[in-house]
N, C-alpha and C. Protein backbone atom coordinates (compact mmCIF):
# COMPACT_ATOMS: atom_id res chain seq x y z
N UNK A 1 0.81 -1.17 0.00
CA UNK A 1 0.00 0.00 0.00
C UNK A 1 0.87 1.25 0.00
N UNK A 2 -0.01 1.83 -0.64
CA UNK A 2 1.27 3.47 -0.77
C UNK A 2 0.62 4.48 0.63
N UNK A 3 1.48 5.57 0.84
CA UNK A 3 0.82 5.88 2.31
C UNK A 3 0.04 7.17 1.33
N UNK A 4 -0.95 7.51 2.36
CA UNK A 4 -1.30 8.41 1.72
C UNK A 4 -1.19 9.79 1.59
N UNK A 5 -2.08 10.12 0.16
CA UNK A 5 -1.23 11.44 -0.44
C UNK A 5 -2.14 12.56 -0.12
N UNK A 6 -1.24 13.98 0.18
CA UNK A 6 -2.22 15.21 0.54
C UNK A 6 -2.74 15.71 -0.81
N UNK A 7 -4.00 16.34 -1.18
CA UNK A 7 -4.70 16.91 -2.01
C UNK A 7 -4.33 18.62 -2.18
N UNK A 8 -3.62 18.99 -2.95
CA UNK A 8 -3.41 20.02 -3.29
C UNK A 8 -3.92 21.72 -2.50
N UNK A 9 -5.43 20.85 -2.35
CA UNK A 9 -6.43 21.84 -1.88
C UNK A 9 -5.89 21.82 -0.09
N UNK A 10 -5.30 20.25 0.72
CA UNK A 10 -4.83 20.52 1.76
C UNK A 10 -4.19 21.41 2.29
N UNK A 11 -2.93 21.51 1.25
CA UNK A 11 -1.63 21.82 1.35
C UNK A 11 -1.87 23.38 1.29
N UNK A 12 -2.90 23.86 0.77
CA UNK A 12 -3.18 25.07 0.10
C UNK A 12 -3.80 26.20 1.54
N UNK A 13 -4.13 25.14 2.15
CA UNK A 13 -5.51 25.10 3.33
C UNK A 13 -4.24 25.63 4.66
N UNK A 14 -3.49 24.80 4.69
CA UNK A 14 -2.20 24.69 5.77
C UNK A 14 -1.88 26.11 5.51
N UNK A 15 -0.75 25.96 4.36
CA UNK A 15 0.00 27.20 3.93
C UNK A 15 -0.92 28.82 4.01
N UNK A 16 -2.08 28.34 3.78
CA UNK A 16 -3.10 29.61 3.59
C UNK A 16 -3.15 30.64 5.35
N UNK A 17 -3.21 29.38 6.11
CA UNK A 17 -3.40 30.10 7.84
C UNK A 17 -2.49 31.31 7.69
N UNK A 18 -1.86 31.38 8.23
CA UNK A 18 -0.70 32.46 8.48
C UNK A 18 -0.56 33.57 7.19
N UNK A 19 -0.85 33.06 6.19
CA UNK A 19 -0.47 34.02 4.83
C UNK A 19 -1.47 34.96 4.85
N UNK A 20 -3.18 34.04 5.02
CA UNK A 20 -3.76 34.99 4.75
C UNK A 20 -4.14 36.08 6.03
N UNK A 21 -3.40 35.74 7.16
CA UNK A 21 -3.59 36.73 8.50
C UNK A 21 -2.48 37.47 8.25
N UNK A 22 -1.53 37.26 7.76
CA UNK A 22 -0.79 38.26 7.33
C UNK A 22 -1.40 39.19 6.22
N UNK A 23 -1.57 38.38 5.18
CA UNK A 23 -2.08 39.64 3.98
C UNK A 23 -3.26 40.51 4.89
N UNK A 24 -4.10 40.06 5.13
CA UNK A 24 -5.61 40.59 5.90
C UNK A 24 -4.60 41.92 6.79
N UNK A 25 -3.71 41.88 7.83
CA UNK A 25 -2.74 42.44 8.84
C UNK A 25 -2.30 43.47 7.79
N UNK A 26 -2.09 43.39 6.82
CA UNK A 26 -1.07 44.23 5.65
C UNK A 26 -1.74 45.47 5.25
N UNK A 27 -3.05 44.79 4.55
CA UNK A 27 -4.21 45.34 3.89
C UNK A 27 -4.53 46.68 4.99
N UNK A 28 -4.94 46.27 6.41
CA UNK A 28 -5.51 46.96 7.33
C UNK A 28 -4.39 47.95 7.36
N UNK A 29 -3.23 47.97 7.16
CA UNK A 29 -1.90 48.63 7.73
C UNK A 29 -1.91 49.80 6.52
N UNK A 30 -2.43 49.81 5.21
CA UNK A 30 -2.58 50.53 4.28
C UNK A 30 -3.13 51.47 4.08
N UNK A 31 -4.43 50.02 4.83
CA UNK A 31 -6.16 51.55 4.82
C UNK A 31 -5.88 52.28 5.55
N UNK A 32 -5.27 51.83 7.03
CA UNK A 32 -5.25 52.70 7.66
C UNK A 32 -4.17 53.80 7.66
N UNK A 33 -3.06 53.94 7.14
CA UNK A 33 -1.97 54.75 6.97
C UNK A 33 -2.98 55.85 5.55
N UNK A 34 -3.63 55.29 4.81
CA UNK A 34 -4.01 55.96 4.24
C UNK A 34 -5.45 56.81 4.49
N UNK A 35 -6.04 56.45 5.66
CA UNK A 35 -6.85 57.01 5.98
C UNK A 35 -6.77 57.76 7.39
N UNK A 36 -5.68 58.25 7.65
CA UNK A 36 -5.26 59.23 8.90
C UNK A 36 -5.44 60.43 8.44
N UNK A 37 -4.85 60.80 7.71
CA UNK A 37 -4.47 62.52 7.17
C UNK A 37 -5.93 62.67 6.53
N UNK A 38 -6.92 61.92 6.04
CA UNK A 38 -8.32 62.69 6.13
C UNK A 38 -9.13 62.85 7.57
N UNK A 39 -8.83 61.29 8.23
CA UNK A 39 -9.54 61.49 9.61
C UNK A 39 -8.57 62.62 10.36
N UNK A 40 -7.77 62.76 10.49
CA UNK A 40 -7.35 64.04 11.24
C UNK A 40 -7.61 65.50 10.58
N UNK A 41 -7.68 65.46 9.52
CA UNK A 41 -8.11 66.53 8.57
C UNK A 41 -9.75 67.04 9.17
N UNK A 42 -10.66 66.15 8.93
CA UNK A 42 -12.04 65.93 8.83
C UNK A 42 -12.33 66.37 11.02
N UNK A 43 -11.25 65.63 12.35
CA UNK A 43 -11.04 65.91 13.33
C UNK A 43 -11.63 67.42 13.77
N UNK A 44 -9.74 67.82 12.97
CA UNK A 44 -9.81 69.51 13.10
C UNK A 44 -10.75 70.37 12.77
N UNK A 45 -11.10 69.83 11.58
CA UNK A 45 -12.42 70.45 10.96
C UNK A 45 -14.14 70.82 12.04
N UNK A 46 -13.73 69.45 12.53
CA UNK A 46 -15.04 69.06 13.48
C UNK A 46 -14.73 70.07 15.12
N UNK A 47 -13.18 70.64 15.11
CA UNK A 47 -12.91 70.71 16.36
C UNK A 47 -12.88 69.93 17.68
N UNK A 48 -12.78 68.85 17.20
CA UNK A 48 -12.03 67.14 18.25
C UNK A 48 -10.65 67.54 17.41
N UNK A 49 -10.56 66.70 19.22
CA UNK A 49 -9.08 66.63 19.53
C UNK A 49 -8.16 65.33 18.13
N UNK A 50 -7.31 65.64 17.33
CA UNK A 50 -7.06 64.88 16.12
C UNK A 50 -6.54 63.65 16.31
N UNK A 51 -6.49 63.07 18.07
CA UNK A 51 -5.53 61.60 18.60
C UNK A 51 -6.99 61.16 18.20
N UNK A 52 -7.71 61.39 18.35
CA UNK A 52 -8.64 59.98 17.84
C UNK A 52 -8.54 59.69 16.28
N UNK A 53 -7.84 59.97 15.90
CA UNK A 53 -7.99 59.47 14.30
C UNK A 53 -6.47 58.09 14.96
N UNK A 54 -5.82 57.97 15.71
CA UNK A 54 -5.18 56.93 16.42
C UNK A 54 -6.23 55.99 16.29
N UNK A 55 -7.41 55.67 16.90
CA UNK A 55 -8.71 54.69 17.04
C UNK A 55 -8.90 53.66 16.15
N UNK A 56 -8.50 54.43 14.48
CA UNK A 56 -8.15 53.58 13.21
C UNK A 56 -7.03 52.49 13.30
N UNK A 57 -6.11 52.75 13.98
CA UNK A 57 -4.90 51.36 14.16
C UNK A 57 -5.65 50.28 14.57
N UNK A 58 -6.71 50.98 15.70
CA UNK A 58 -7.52 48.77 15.68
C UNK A 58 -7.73 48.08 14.57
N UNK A 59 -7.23 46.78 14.48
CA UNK A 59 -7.30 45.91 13.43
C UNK A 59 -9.01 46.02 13.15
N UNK A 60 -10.11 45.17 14.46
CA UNK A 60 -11.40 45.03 14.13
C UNK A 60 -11.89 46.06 14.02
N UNK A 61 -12.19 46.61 15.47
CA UNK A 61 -12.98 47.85 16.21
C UNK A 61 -12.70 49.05 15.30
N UNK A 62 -11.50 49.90 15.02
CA UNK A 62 -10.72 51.10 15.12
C UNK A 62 -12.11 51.52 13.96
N UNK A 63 -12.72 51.46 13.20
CA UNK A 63 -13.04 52.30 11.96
C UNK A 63 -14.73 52.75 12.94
N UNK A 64 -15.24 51.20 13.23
CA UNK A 64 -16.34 51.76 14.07
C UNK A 64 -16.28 52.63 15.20
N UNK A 65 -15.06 52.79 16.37
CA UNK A 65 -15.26 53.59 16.90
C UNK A 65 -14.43 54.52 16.63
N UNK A 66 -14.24 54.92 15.73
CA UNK A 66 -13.70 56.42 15.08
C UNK A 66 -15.03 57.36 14.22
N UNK A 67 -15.92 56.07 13.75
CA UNK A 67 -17.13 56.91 13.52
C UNK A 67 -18.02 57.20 14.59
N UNK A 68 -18.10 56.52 15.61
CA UNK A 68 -19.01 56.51 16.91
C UNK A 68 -18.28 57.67 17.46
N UNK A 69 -17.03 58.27 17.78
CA UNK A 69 -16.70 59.33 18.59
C UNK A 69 -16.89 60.73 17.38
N UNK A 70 -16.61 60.06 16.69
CA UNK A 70 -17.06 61.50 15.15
C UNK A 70 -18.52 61.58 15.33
N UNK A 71 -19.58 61.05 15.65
CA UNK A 71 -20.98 60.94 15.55
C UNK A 71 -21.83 61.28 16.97
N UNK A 72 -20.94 60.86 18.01
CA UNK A 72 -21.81 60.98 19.53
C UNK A 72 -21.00 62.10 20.08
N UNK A 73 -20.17 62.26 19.84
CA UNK A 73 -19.31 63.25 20.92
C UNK A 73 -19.74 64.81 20.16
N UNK A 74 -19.95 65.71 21.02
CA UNK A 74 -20.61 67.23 20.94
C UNK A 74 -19.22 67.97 20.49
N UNK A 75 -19.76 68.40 19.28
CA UNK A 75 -18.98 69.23 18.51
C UNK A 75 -19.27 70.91 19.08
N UNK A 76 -17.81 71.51 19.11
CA UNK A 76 -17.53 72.54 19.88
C UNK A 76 -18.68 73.52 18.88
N UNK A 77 -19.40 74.49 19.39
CA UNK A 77 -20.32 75.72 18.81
C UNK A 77 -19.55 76.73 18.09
N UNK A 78 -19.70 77.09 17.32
CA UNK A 78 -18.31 78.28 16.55
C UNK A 78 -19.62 79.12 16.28
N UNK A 79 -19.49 80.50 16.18
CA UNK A 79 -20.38 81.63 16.47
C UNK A 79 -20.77 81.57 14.74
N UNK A 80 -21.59 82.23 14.42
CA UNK A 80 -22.14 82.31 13.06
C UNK A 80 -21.22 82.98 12.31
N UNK A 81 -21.44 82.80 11.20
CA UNK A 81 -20.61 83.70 9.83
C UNK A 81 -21.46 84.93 10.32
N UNK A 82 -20.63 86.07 9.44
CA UNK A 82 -20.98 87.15 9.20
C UNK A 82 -22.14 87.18 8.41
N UNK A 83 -23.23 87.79 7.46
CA UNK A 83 -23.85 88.00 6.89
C UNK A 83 -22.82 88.59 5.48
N UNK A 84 -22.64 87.93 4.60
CA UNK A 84 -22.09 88.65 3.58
C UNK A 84 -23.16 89.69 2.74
N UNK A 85 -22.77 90.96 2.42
CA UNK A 85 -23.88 92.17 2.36
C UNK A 85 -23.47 92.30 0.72
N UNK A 86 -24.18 92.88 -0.46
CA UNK A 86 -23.64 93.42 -1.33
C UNK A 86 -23.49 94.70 -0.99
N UNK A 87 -22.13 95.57 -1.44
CA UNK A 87 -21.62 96.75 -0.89
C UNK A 87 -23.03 97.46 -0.96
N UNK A 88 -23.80 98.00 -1.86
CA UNK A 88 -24.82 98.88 -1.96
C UNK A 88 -25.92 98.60 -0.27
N UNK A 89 -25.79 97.29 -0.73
CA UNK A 89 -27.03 97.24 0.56
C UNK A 89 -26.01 97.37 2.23
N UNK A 90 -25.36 96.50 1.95
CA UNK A 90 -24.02 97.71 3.51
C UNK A 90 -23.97 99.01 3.78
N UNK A 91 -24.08 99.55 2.97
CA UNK A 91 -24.30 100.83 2.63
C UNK A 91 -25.76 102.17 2.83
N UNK A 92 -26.68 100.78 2.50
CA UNK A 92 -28.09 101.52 2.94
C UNK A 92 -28.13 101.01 4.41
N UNK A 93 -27.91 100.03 4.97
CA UNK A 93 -27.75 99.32 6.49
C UNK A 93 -27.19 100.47 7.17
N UNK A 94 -25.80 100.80 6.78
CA UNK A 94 -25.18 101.97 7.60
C UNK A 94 -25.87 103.19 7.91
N UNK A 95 -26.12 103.89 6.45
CA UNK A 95 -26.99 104.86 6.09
C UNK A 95 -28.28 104.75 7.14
N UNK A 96 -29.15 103.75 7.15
CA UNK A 96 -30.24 103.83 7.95
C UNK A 96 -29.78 103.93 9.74
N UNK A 97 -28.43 103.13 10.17
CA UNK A 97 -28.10 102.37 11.36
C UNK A 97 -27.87 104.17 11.97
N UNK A 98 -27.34 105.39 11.35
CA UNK A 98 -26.91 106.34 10.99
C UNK A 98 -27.75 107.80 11.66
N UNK A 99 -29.03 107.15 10.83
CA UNK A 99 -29.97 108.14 10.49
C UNK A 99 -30.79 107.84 11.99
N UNK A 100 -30.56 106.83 12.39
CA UNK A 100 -31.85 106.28 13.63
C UNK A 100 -30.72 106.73 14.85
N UNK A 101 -29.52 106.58 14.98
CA UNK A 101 -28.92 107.05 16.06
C UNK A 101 -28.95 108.68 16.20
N UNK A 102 -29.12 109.63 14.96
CA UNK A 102 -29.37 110.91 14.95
C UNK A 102 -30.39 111.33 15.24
N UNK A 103 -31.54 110.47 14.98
CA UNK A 103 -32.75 110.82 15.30
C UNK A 103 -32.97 110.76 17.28
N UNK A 104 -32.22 109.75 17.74
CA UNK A 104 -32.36 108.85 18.91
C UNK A 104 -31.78 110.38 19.92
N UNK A 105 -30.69 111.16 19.24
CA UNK A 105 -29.55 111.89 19.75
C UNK A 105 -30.83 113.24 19.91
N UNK A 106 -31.27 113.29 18.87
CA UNK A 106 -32.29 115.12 18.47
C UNK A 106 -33.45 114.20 19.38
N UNK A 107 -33.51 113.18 20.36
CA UNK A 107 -34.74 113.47 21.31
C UNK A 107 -34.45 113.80 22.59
């Protein structure tokens, strides 16, 4: 009797463990190097502190809770824009803002 022989697909199966936790390990090491400088970008933007874009190095977790602290955590209040005016109408604003403090002054 001959002893018996492994099936290609075995050998494939063995060798595969470790290769493909490595490739999978590699892959993650990419996304994530390549997806820092927007999450810290997108951070600052939000006014959070930019170490949580760190959160992304978790192999499983890191992407979900980098969106969970981008999503639950209270973004700082920044006061309103200005009103951008066309010069003419800035102009009648003043003109009127002007005319009502003179009037306010002659009572």
């Amino acid at each position: 009797m001959s002893p018996p022989t492994r099936s290609v697909a075995q050998e494939a199966v063995e060798m595969e463990g470790l290769a493909g936790w490595q490739l999978a390990l590699l892959e993650h090491g990419l996304l994530t190097l390549l997806a820092l400088w927007p999450a810290q970008h997108l951070l600052r933007r939000a006014g959070l502190p930019r170490g949580w874009a760190l959160t992304l190095i978790l192999p499983v977790l890191g992407w979900a809770v980098f969106a969970t602290v981008l999503a639950f955590r209270p973004w700082p209040t920044l006061p309103p824009k200005p009103e951008k005016l066309h010069p003419r109408e800035r102009l009648r604003r003043e003109r009127e803002a002007a005319a009502r403090a003179a009037a306010s002054q002659g009572e």
